[in-house]
C-alpha atoms as a PDB file:
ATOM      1  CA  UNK A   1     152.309 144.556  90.108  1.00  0.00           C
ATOM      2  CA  UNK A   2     151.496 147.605  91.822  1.00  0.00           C
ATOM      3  CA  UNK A   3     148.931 150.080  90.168  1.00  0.00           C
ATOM      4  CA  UNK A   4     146.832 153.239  91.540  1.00  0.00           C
ATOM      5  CA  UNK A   5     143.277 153.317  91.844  1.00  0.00           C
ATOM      6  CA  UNK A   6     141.336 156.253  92.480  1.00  0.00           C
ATOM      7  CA  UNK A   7     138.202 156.097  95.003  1.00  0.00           C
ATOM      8  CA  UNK A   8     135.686 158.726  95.657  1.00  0.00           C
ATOM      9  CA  UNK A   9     134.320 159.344  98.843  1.00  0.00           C
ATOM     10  CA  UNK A  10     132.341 162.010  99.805  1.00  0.00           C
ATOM     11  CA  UNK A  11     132.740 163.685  96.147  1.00  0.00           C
ATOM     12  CA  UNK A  12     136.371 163.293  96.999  1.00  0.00           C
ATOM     13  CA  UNK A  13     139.419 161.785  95.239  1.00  0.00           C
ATOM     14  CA  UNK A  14     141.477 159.849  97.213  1.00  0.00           C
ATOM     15  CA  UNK A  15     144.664 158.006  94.826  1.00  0.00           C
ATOM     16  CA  UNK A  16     145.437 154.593  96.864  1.00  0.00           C
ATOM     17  CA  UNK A  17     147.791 151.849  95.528  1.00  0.00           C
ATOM     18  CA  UNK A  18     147.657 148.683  95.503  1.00  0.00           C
ATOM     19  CA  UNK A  19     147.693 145.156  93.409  1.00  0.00           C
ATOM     20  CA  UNK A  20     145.518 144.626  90.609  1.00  0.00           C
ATOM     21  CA  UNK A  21     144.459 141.452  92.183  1.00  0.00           C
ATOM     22  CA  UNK A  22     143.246 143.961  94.883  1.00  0.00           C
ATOM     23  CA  UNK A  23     141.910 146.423  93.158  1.00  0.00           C
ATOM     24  CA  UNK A  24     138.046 144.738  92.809  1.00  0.00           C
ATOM     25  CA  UNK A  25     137.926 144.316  96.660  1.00  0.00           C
ATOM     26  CA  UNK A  26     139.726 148.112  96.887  1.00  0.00           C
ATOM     27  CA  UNK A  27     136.914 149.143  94.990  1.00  0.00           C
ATOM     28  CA  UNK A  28     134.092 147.675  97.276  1.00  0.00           C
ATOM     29  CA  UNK A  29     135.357 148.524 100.474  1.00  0.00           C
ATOM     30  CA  UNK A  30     135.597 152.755  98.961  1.00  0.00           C
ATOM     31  CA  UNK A  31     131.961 152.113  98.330  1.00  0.00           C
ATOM     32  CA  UNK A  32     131.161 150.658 101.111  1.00  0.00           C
ATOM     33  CA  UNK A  33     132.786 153.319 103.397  1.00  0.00           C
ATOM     34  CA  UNK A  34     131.281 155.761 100.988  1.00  0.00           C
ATOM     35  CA  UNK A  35     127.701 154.431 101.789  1.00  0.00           C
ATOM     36  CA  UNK A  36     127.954 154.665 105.315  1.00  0.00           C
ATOM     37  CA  UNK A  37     129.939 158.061 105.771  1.00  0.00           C
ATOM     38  CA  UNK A  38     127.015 159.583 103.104  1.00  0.00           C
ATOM     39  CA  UNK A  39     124.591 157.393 105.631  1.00  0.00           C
ATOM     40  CA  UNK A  40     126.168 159.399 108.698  1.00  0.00           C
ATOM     41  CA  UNK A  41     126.424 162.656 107.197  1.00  0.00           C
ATOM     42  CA  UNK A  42     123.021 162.416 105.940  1.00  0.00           C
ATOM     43  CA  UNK A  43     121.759 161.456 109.224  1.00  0.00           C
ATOM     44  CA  UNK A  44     122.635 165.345 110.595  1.00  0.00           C
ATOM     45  CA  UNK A  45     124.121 164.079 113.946  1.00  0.00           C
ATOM     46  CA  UNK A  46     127.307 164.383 113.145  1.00  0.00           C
ATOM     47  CA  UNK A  47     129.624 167.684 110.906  1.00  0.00           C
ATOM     48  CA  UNK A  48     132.768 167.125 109.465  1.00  0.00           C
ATOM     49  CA  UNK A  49     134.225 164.729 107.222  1.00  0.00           C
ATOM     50  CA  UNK A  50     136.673 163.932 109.720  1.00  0.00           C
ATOM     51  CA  UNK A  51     133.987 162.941 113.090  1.00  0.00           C
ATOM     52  CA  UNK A  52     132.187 161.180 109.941  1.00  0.00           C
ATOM     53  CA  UNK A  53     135.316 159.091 109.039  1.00  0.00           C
ATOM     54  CA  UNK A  54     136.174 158.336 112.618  1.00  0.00           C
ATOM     55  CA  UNK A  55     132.073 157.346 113.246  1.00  0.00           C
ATOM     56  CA  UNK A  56     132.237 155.462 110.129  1.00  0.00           C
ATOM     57  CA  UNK A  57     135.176 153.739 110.517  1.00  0.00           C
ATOM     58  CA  UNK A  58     133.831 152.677 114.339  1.00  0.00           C
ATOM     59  CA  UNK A  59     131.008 151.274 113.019  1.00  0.00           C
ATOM     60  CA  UNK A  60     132.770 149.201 110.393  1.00  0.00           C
ATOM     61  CA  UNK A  61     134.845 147.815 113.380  1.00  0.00           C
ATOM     62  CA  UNK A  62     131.909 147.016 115.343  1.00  0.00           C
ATOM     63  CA  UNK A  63     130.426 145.008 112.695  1.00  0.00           C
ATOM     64  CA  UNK A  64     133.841 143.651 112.259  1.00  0.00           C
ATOM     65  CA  UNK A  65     134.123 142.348 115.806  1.00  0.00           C
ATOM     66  CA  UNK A  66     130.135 141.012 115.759  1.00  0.00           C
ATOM     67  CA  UNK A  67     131.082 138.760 112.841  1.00  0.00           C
ATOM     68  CA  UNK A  68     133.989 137.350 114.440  1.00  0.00           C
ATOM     69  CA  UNK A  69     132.312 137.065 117.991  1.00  0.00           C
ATOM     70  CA  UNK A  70     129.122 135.267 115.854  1.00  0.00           C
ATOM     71  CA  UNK A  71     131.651 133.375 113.442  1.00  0.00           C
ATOM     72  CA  UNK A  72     133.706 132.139 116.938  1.00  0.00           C
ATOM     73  CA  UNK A  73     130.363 131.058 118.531  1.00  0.00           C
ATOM     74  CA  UNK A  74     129.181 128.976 115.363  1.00  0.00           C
ATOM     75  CA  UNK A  75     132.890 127.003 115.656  1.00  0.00           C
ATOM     76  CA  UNK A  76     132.680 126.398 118.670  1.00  0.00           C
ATOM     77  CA  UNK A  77     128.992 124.450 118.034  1.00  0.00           C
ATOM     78  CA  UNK A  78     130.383 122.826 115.688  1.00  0.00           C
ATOM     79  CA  UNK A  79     133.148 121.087 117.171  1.00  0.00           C
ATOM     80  CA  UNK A  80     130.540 120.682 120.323  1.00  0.00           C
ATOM     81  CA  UNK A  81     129.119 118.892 117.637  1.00  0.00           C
ATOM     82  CA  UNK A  82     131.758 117.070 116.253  1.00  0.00           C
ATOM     83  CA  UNK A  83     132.635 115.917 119.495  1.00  0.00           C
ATOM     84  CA  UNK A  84     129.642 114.503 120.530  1.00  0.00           C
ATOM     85  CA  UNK A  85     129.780 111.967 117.588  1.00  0.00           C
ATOM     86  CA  UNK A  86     133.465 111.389 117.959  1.00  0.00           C
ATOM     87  CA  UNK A  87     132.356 110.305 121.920  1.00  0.00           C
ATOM     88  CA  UNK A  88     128.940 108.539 120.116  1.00  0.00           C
ATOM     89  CA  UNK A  89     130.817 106.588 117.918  1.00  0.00           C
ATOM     90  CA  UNK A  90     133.570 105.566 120.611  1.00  0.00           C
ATOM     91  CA  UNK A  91     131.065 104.551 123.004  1.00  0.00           C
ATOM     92  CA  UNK A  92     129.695 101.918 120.680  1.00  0.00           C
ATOM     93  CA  UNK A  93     132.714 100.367 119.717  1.00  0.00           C
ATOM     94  CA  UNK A  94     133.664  99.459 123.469  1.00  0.00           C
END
């Protein structure tokens, strides 16, 4: 089921639908944004709620893109890992 939730950013109402199982995580991500357009704006280097949107929403991305690139790097150590004592244990049953 399909309800609307309204988010505030930047003492602004924005209506956005979407499932109530969504809703919590809806929620989180508004205040998240919220936090770091207020974090931009606040910062004076940038005017506009529209260059503080697009800044915003290019630093979410770049964190985005770190966690993946750090999240890719940890899997591949792991099956390095795994591997290893997949090779280990063959090489002692020979």
């Amino acid at each position: 089921m399909t309800t609307t939730v309204t988010v505030n950013i930047l003492g602004k109402d924005f209506q956005v639908a979407c499932s109530e199982e969504e809703r919590d995580d809806l929620l989180r991500a508004a205040h998240q944004l919220d936090h770091r357009m207020r974090k931009i704006r606040n910062a004076g280097t940038v005017i506009g709620m529209e260059r503080i949107a697009v800044m915003a929403a290019l630093n979410l991305s770049h964190d985005l893109l770190q966690a993946h690139q750090e999240q890719s790097q940890m899997d591949d150590q792991m099956l390095k890992r795994m591997s290893d004592k997949i090779d280990d244990a063959l090489s002692r049953l020979e």
